[in-house]
Protein backbone atom coordinates (compact mmCIF):
# COMPACT_ATOMS: atom_id res chain seq x y z
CA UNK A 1 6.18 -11.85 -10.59
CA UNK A 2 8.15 -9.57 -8.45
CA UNK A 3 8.68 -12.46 -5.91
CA UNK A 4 9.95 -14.24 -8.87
CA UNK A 5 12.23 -11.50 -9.89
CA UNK A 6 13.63 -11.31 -5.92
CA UNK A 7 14.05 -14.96 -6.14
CA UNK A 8 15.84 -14.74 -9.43
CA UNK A 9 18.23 -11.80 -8.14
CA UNK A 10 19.25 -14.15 -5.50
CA UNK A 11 20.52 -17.30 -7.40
CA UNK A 12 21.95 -15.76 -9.87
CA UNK A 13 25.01 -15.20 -7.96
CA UNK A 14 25.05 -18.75 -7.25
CA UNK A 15 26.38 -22.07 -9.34
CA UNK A 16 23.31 -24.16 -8.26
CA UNK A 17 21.54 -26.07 -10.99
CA UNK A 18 18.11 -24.11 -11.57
CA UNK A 19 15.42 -25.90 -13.01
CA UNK A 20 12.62 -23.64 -14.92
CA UNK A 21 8.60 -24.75 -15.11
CA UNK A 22 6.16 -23.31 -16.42
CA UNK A 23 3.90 -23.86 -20.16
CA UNK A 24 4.73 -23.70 -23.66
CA UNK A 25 5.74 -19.99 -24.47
CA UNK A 26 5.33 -18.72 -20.95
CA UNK A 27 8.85 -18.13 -20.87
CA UNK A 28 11.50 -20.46 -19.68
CA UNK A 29 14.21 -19.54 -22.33
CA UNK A 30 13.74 -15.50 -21.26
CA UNK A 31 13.96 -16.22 -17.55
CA UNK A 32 16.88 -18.36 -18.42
CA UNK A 33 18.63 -15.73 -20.03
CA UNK A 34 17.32 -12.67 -17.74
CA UNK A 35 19.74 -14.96 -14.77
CA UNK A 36 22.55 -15.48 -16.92
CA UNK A 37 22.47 -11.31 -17.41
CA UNK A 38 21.82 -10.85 -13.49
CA UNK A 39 25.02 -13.22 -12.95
CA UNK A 40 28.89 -13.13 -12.71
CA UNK A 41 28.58 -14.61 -16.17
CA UNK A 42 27.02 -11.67 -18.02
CA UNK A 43 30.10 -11.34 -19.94
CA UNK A 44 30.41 -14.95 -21.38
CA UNK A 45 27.65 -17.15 -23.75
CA UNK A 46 25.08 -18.29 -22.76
CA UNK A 47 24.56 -21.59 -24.90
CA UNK A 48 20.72 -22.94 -25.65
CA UNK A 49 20.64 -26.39 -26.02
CA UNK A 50 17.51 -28.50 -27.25
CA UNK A 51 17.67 -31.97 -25.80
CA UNK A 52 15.17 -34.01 -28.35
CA UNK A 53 17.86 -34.81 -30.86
CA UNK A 54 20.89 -34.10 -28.64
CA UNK A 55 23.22 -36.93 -28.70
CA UNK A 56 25.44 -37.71 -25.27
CA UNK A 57 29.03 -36.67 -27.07
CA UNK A 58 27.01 -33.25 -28.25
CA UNK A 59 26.18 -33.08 -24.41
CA UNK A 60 29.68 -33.24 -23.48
CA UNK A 61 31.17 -30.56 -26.32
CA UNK A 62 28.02 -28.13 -25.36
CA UNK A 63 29.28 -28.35 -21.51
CA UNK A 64 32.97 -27.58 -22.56
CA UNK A 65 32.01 -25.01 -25.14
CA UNK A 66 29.99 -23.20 -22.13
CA UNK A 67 32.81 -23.06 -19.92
CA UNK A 68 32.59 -19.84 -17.84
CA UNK A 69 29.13 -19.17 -19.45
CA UNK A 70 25.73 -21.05 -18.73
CA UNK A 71 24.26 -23.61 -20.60
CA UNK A 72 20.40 -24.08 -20.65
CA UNK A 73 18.96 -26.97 -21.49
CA UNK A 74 15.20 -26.94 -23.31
CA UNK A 75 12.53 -29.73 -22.36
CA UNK A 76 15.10 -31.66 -20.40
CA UNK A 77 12.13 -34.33 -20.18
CA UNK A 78 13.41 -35.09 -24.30
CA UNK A 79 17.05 -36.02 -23.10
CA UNK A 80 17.60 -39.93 -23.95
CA UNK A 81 18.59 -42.22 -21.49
CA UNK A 82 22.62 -42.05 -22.95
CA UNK A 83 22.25 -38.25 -22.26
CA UNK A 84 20.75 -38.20 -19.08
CA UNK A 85 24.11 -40.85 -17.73
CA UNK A 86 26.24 -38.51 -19.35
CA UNK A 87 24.36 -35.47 -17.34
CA UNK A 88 25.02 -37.16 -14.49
CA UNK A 89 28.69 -37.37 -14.90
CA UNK A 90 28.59 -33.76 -15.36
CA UNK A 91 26.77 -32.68 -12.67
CA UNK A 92 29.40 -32.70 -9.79
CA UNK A 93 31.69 -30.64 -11.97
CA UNK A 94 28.41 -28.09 -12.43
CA UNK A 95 27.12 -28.21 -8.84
CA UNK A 96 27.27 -25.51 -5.88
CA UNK A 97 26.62 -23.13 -4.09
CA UNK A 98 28.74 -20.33 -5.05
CA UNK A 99 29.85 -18.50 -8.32
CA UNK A 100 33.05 -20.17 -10.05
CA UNK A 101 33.70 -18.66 -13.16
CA UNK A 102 35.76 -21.42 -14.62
CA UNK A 103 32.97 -23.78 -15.09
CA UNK A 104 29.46 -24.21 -16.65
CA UNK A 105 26.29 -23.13 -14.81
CA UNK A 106 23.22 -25.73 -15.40
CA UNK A 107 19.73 -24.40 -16.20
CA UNK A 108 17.34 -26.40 -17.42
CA UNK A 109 13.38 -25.78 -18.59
CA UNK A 110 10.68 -28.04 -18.90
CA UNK A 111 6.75 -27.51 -19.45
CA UNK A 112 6.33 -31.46 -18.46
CA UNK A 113 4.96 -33.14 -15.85
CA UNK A 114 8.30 -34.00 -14.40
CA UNK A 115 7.58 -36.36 -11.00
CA UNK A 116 5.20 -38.31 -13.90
CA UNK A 117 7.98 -38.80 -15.68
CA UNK A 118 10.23 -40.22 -12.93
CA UNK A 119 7.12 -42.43 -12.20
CA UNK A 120 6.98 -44.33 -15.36
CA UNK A 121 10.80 -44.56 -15.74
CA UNK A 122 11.27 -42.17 -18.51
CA UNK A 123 13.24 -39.71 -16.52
CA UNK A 124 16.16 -40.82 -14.30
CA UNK A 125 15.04 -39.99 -10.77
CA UNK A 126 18.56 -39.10 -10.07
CA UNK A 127 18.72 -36.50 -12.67
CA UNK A 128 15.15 -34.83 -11.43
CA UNK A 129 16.72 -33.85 -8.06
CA UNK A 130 19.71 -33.22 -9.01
CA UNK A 131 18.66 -30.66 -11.53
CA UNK A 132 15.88 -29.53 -9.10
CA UNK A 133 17.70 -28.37 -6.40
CA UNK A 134 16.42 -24.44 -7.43
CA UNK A 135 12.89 -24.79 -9.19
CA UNK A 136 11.50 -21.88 -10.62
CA UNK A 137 7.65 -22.35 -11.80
CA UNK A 138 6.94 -19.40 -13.66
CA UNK A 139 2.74 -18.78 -14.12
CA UNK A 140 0.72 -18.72 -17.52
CA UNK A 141 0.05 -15.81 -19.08
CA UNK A 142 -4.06 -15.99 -18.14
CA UNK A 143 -2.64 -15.86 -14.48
CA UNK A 144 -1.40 -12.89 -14.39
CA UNK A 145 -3.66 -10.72 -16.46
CA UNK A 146 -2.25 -7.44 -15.14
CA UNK A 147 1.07 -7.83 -17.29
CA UNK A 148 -0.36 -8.16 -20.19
CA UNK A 149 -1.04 -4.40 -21.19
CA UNK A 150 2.69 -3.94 -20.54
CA UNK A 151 3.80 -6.84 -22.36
CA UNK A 152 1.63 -6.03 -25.39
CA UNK A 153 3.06 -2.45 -24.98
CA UNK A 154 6.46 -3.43 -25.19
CA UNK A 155 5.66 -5.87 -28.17
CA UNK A 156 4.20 -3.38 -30.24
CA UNK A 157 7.15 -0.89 -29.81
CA UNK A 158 9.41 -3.33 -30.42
CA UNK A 159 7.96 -4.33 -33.75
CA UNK A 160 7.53 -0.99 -34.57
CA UNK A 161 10.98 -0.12 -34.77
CA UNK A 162 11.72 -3.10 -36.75
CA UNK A 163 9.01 -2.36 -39.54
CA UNK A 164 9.99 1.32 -39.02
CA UNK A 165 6.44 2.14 -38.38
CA UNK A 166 4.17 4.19 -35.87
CA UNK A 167 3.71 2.36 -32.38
CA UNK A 168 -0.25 1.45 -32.70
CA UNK A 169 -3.13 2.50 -30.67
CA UNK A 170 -5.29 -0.18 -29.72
CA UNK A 171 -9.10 0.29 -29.69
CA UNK A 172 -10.83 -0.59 -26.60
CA UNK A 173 -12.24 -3.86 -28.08
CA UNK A 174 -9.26 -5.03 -28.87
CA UNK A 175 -7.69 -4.06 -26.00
CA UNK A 176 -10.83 -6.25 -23.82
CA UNK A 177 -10.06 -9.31 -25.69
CA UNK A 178 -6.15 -8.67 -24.83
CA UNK A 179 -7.34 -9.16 -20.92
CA UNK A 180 -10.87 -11.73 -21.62
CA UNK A 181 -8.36 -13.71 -23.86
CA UNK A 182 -7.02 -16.84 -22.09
CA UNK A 183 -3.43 -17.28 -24.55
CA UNK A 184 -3.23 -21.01 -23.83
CA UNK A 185 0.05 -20.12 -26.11
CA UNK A 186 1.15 -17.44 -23.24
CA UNK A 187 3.81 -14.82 -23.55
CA UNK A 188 5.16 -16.16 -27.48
CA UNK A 189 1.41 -16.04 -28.35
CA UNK A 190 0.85 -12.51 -27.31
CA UNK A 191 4.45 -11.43 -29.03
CA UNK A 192 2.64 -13.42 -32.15
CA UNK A 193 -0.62 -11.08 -31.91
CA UNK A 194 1.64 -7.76 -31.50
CA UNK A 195 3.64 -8.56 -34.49
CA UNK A 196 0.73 -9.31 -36.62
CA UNK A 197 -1.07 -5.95 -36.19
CA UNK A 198 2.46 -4.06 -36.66
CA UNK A 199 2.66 -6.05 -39.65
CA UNK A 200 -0.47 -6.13 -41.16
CA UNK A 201 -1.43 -2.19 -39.95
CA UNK A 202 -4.82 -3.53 -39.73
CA UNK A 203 -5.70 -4.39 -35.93
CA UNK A 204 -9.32 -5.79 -36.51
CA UNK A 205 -7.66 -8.08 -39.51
CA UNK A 206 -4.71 -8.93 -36.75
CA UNK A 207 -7.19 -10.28 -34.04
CA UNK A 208 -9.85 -11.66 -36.12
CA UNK A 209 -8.84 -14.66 -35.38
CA UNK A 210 -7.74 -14.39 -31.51
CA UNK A 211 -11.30 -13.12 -31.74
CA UNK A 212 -13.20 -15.92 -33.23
CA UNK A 213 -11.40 -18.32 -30.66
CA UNK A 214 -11.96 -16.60 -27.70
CA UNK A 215 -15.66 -16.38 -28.87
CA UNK A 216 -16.19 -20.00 -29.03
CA UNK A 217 -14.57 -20.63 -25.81
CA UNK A 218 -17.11 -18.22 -24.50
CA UNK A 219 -19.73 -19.83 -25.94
CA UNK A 220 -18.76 -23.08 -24.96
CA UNK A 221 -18.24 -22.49 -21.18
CA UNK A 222 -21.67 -21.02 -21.00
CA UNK A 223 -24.11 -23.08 -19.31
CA UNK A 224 -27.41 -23.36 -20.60
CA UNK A 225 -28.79 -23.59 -17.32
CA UNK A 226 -27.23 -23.33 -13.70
CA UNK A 227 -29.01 -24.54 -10.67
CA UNK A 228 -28.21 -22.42 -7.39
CA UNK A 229 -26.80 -25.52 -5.93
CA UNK A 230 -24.39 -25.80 -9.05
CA UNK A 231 -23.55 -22.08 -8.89
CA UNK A 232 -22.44 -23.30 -4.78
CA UNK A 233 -20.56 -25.83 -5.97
CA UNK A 234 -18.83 -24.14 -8.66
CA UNK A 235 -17.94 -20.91 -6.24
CA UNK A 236 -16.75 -23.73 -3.46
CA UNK A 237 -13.92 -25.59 -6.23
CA UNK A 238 -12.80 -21.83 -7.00
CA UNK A 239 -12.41 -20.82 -3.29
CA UNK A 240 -10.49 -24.30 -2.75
CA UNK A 241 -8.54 -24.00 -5.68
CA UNK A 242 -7.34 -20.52 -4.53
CA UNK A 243 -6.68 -21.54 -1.50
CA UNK A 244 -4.92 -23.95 -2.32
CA UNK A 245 -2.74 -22.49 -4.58
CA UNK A 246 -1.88 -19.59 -1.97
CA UNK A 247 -0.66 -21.86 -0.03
CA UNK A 248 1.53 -23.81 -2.68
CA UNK A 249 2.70 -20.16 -3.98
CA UNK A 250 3.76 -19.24 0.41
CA UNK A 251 5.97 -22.81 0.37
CA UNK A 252 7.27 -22.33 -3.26
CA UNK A 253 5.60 -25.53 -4.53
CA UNK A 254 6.63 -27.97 -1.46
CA UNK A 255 3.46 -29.85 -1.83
CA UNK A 256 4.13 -31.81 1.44
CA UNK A 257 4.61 -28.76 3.42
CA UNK A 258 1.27 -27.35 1.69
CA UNK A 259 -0.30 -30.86 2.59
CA UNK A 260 0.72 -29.90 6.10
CA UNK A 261 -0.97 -26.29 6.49
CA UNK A 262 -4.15 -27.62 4.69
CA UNK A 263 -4.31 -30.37 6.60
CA UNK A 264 -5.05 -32.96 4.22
CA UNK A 265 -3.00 -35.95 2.91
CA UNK A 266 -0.38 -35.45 0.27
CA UNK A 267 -2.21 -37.67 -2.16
CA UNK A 268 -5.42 -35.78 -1.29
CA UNK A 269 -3.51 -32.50 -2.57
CA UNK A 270 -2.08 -34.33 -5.86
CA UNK A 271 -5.96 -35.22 -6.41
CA UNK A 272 -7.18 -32.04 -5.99
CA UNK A 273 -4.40 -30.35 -7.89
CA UNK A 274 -5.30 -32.77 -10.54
CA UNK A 275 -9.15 -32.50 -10.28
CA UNK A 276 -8.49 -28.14 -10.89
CA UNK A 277 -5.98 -29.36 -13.81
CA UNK A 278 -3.67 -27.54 -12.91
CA UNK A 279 -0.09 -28.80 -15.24
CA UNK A 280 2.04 -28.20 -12.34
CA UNK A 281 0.99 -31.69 -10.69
């Protein structure tokens, strides 16, 4: 995350079209609006656009309303085919490389598989990398365990002053299941859990449920029985997977270039990639 945050302090001086990846509520809308407040912009909107019922002449009045501000589009993957032409007229007036405060600057999120998309023809190719020229992939939450003490922190005092009530104290069981928890609903999931034991001033009652989840998914990844030869296997996948994603973290995602140092074929990567589900494929 602090690459990410040097990375972030770098184009937001810039008019380049940044396009943000990452899961459902691991925050694409926050580091949207985290490089709008880093940029020359700060001072003008910034104007949130959801693309699944956005119509192409609501595409054109959002750009024009955002003049001198930035406009972010959500799950660009939604934008119809109409939308997506019209995009494309816009873009050369949005492009560059340098500030110009007279015109809109382009950010758009997505928590789809994007190149899938081009594949089967539901997004415009065209539009991918031309909206792609900066990608940002931003990690789930379970991926960066360390931040989640200070994000919870921050949650909790932030909900306190809006109930007007004492920042709680977590027990130590609750505050085990904070880091054995995997939030498949990341960052908004955790904000969820924080508000919920403000609100309720109960924290068992809070995470009873967070609880009861993370049980059975305990449960049901525990093996019965594990051969040696499986426990190999299983420590051999982990060491590649790490690996692998080292690598792909040292080129920024540039899967052929990662090919390259691994020394395997790019559609050996996509397969492995795919085989350690990883969403970013």
């Amino acid at each position: 995350m602090r690459a990410l945050e040097e990375v972030i302090r770098g184009l937001a001086v810039s008019d380049a079209p940044v396009l943000i990846l990452a899961e459902r509520g691991a925050g694409k809308e926050s580091t949207a609006r985290h490089i709008h407040q880093l940029s020359l912009r700060a001072q003008e909107p910034i104007n949130v656009v959801g693309c699944s019922s956005l119509a192409p002449s609501d595409l054109r009045s959002y750009y024009l309303d955002t003049q001198g501000g930035t406009l972010y589009l959500e799950e660009i993957a939604d934008l119809s085919a109409a939308c997506q032409e019209v995009l494309l007229q816009l873009l050369p007036a949005i492009e560059g490389g340098s500030a110009n405060p007279s015109r809109a600057r382009l950010i758009c999120g997505s928590a789809r598989d994007l190149e899938a998309l081009v594949a089967n023809g539901h997004l415009r190719e065209d539009v991918y990398y031309r909206t792609s020229g900066i990608c940002l992939r931003l990690p789930p939450l379970r991926q960066r365990r360390e931040d989640i003490p200070h994000l919870m922190g921050f949650f909790l005092e932030r909900y306190a002053r809006e109930f007007k009530r004492a920042v709680p104290h977590l027990s130590v069981s609750t505050q085990h299941l904070l880091r054995e928890y995997d939030w498949p609903g990341n960052i908004r999931e955790l904000e969820d859990a924080a508000c919920a034991i403000v609100a309720l001033g109960d924290e068992q009652l809070a995470m009873e449920g967070f609880r009861q989840r993370w049980q059975r998914s305990s449960t049901d990844a525990m093996p019965q029985r594990i051969s040696l030869k499986e426990a190999a296997r299983a420590a051999s996948r982990k060491a590649e997977r790490e690996l692998i994603l080292r690598v792909l973290d040292r080129t920024r995602w540039n899967r052929r270039r990662a090919a390259e140092e691994l020394q395997i074929s790019y559609k050996a990567l996509l397969y492995k990639l795919k085989q350690v589900g990883d969403y970013r494929t």
